[in-house]
PDB file of N, CA and C in Angstrom:
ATOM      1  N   UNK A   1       0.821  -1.191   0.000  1.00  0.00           N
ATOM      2  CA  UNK A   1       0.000   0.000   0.000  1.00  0.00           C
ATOM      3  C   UNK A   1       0.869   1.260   0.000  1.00  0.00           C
ATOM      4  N   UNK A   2       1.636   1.331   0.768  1.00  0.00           N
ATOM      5  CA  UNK A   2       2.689   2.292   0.834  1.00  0.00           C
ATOM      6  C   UNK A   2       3.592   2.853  -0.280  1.00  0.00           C
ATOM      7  N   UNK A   3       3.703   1.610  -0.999  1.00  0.00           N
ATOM      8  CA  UNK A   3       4.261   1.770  -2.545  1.00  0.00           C
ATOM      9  C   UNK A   3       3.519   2.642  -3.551  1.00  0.00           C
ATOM     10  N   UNK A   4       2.292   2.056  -3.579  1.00  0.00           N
ATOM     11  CA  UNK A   4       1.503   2.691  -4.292  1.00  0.00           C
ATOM     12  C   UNK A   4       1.137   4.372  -3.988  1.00  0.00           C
ATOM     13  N   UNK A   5       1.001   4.115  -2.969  1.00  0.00           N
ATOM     14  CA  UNK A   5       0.831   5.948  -2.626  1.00  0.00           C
ATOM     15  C   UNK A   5       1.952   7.114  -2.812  1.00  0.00           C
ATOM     16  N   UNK A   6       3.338   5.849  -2.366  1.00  0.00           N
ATOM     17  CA  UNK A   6       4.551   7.149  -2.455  1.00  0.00           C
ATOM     18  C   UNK A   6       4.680   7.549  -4.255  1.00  0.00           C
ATOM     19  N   UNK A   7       3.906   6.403  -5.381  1.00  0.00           N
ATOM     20  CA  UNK A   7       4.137   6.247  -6.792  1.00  0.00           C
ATOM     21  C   UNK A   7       3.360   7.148  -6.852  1.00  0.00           C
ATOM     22  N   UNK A   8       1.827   7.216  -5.981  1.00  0.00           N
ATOM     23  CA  UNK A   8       0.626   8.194  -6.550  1.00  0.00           C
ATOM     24  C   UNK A   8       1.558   9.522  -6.040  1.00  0.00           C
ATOM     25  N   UNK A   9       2.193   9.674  -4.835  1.00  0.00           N
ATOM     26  CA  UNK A   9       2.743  10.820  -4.837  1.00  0.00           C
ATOM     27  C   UNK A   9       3.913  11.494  -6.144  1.00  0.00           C
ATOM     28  N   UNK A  10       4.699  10.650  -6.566  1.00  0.00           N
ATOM     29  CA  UNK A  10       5.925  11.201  -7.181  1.00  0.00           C
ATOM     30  C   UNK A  10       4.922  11.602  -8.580  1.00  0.00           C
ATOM     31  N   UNK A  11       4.004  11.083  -8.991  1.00  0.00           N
ATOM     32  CA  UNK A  11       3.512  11.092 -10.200  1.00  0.00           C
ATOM     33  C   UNK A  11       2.753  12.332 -10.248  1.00  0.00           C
ATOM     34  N   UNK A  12       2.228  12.682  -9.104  1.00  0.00           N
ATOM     35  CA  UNK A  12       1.671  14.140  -8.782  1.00  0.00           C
ATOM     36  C   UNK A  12       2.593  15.419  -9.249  1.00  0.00           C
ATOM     37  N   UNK A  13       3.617  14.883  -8.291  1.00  0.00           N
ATOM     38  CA  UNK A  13       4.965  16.538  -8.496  1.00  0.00           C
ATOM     39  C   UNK A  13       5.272  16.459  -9.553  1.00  0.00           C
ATOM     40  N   UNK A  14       5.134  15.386 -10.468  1.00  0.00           N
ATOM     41  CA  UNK A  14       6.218  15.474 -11.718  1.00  0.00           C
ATOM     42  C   UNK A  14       5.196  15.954 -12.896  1.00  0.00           C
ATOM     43  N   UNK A  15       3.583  15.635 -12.682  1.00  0.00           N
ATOM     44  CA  UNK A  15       2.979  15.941 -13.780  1.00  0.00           C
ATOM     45  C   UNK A  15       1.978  16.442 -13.934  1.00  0.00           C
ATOM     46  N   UNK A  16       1.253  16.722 -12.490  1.00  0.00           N
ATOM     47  CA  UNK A  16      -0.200  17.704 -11.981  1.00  0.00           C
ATOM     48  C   UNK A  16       0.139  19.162 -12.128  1.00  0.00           C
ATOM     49  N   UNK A  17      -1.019  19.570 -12.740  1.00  0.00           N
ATOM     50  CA  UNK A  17      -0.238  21.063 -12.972  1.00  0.00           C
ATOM     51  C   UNK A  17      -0.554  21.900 -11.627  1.00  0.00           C
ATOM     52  N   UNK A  18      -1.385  21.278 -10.989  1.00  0.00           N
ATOM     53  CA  UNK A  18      -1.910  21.930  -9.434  1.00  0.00           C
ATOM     54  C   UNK A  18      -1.236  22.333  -8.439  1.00  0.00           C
ATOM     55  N   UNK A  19      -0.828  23.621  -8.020  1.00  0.00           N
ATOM     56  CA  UNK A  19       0.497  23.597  -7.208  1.00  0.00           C
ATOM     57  C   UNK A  19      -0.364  23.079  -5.765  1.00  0.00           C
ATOM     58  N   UNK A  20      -1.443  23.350  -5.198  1.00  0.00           N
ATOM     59  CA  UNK A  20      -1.835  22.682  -3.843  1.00  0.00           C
ATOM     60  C   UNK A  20      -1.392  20.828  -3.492  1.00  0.00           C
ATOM     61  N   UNK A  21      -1.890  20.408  -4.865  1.00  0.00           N
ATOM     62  CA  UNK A  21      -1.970  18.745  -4.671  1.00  0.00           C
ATOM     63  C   UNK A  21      -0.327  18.676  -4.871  1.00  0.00           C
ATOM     64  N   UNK A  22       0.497  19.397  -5.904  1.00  0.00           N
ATOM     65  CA  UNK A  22       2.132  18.838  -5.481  1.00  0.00           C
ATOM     66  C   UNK A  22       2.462  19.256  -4.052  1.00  0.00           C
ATOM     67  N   UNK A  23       2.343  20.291  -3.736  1.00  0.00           N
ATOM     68  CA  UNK A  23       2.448  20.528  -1.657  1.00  0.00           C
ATOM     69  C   UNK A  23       1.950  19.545  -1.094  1.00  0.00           C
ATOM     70  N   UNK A  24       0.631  18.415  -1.172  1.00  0.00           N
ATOM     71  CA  UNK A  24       0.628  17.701  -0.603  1.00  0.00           C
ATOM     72  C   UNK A  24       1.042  16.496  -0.739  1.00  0.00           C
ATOM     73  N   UNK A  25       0.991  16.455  -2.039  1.00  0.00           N
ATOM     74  CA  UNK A  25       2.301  14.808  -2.324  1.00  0.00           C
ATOM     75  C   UNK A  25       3.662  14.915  -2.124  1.00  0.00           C
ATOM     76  N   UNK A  26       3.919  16.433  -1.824  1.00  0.00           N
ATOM     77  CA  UNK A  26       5.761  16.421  -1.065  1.00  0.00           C
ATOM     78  C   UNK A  26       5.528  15.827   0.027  1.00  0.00           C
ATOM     79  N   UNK A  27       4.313  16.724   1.062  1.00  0.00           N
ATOM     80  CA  UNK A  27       4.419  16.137   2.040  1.00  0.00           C
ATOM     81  C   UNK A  27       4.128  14.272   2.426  1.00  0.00           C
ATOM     82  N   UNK A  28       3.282  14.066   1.595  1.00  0.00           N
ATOM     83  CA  UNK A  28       2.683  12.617   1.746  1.00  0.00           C
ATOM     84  C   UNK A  28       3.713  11.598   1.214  1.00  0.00           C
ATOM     85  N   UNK A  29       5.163  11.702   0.840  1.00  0.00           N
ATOM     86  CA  UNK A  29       6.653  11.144   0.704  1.00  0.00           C
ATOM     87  C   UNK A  29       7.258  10.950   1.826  1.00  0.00           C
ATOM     88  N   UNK A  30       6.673  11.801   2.910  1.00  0.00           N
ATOM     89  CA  UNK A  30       7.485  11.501   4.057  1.00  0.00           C
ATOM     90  C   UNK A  30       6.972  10.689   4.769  1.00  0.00           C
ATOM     91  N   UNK A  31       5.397  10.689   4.275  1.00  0.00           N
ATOM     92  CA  UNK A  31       4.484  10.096   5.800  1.00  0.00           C
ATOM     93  C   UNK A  31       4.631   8.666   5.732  1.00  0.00           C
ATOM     94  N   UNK A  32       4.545   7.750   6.773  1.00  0.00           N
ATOM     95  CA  UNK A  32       4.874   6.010   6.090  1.00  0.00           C
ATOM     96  C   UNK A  32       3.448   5.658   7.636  1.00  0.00           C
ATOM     97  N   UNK A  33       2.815   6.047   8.191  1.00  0.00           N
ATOM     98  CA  UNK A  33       1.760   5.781   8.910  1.00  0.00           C
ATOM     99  C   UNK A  33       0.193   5.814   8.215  1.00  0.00           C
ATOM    100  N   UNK A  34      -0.262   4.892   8.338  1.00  0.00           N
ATOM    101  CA  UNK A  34      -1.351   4.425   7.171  1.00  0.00           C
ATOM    102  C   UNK A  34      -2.770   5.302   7.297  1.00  0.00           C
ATOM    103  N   UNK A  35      -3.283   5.272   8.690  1.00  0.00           N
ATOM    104  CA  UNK A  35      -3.898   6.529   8.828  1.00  0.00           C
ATOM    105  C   UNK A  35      -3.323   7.703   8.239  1.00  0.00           C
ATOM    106  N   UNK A  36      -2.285   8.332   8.927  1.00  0.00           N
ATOM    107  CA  UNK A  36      -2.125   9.665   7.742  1.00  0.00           C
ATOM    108  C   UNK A  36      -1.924   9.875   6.437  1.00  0.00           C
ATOM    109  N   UNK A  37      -1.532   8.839   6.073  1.00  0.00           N
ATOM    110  CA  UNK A  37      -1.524   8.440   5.044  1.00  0.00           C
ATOM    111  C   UNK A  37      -2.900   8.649   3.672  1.00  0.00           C
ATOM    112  N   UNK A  38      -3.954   8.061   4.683  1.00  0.00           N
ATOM    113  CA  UNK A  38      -5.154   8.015   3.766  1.00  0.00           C
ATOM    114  C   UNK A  38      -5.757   9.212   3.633  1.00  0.00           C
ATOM    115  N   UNK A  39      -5.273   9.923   5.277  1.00  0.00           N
ATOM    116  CA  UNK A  39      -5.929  11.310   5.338  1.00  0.00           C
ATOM    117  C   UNK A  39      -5.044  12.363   3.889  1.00  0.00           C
ATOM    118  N   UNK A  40      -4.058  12.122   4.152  1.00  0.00           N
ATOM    119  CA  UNK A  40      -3.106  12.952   2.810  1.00  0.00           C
ATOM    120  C   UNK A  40      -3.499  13.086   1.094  1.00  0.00           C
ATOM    121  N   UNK A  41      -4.059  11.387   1.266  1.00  0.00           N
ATOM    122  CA  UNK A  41      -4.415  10.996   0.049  1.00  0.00           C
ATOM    123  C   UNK A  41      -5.850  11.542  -0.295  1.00  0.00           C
ATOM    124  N   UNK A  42      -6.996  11.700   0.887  1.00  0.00           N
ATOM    125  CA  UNK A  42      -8.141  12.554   0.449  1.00  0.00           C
ATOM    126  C   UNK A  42      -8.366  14.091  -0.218  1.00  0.00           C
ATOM    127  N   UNK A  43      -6.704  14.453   0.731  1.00  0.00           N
ATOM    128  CA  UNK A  43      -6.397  15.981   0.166  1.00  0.00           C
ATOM    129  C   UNK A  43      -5.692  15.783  -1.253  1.00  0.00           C
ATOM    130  N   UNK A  44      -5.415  15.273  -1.568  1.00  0.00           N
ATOM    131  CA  UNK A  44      -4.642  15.068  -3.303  1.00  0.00           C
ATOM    132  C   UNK A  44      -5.730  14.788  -4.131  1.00  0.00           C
ATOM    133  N   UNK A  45      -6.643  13.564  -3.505  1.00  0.00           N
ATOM    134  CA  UNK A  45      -7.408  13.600  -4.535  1.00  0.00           C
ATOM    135  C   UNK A  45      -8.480  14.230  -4.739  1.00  0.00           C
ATOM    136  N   UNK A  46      -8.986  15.033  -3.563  1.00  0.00           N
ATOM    137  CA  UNK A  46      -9.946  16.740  -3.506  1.00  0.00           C
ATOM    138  C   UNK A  46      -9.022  17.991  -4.370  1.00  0.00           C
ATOM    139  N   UNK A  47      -8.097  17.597  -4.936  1.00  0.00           N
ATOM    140  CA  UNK A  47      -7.087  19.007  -5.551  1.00  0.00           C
ATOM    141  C   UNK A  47      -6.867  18.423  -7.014  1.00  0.00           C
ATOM    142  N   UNK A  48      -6.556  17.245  -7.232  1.00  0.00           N
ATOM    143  CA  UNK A  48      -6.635  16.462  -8.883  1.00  0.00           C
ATOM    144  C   UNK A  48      -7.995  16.243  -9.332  1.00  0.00           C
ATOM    145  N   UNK A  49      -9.171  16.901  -9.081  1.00  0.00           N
ATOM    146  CA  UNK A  49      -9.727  16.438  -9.343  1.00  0.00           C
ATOM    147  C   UNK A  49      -9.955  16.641 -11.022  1.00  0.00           C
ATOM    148  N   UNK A  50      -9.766  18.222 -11.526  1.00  0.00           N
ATOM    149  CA  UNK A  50      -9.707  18.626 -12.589  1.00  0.00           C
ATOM    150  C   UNK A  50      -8.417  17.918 -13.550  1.00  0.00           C
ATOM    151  N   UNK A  51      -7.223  17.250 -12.932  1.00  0.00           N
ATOM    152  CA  UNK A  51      -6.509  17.205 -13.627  1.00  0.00           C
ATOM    153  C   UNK A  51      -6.832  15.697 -14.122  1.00  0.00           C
ATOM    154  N   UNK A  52      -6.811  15.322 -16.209  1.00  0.00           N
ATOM    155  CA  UNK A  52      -7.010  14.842 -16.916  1.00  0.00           C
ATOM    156  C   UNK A  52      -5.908  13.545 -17.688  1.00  0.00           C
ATOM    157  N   UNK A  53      -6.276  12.505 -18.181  1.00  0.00           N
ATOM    158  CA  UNK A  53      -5.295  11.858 -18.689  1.00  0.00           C
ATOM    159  C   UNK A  53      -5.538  10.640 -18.194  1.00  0.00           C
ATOM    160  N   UNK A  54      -4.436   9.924 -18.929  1.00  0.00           N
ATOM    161  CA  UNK A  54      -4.230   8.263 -18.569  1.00  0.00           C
ATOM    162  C   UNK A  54      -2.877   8.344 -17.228  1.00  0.00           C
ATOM    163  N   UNK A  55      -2.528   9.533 -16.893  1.00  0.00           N
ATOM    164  CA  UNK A  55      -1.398   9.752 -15.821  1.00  0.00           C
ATOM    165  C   UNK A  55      -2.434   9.542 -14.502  1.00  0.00           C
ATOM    166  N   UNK A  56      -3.331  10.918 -14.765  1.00  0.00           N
ATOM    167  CA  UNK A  56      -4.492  11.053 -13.883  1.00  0.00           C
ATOM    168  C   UNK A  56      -5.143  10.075 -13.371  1.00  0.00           C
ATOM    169  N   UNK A  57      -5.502   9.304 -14.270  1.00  0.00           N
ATOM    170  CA  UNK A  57      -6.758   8.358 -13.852  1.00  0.00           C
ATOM    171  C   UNK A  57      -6.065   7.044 -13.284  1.00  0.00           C
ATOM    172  N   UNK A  58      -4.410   6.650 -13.446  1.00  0.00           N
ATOM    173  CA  UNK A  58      -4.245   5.540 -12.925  1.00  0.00           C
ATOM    174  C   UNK A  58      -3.191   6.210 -11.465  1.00  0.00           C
ATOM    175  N   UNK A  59      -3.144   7.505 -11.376  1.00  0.00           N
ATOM    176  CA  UNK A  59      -2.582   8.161 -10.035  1.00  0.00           C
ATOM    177  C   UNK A  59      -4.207   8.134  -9.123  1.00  0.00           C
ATOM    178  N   UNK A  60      -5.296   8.577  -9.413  1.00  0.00           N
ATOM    179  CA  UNK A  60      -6.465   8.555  -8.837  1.00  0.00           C
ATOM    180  C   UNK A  60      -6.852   7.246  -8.314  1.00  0.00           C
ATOM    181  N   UNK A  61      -6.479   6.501  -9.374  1.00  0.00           N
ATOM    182  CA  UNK A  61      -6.743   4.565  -8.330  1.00  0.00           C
ATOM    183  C   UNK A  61      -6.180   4.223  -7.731  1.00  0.00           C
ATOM    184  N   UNK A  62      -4.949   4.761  -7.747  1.00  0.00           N
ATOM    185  CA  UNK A  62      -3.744   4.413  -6.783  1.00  0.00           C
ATOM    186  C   UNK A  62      -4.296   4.979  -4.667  1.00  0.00           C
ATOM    187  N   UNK A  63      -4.858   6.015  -5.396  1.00  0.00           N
ATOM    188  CA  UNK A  63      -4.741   7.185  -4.649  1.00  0.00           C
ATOM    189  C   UNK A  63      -6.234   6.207  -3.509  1.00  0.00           C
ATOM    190  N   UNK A  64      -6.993   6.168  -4.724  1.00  0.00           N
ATOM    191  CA  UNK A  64      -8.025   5.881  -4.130  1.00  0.00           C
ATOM    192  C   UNK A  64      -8.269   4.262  -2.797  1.00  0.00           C
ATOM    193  N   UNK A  65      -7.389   3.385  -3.506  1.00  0.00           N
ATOM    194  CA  UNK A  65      -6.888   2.555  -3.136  1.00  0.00           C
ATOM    195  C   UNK A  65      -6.226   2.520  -1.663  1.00  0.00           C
ATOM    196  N   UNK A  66      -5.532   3.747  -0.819  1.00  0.00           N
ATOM    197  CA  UNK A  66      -5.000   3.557   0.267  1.00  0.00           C
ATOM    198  C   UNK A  66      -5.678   3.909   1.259  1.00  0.00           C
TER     199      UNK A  66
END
């Protein structure tokens, strides 16, 4: 699970044009506790929501997933 989220994170900074959701996938690289974790991941995916693609939609399952 952890994998997947730090992937949904790096995939955020490198290709979301959203500067809020990359602030929170910096931070959500550090977190490795599964509760905060999920909480981090509600805020990324409340901020991607506009952002589009086959990047998007398999970072959003990832996301959704933890």
């Amino acid at each position: 699970m952890m994998n997947k989220f730090h992937d949904a994170c790096t995939a955020v900074i490198e290709y979301c044009p959203n500067g809020y959701a990359k602030a929170y996938a910096k931070a959500g690289l550090s977190m490795t506790d599964p509760h905060e974790c999920h909480v981090q991941a509600l805020y990324i995916l409340n901020n991607i929501r506009h952002w589009r693609g086959a990047i998007a939609k398999a970072t959003r399952a990832n996301l959704k997933g933890v």
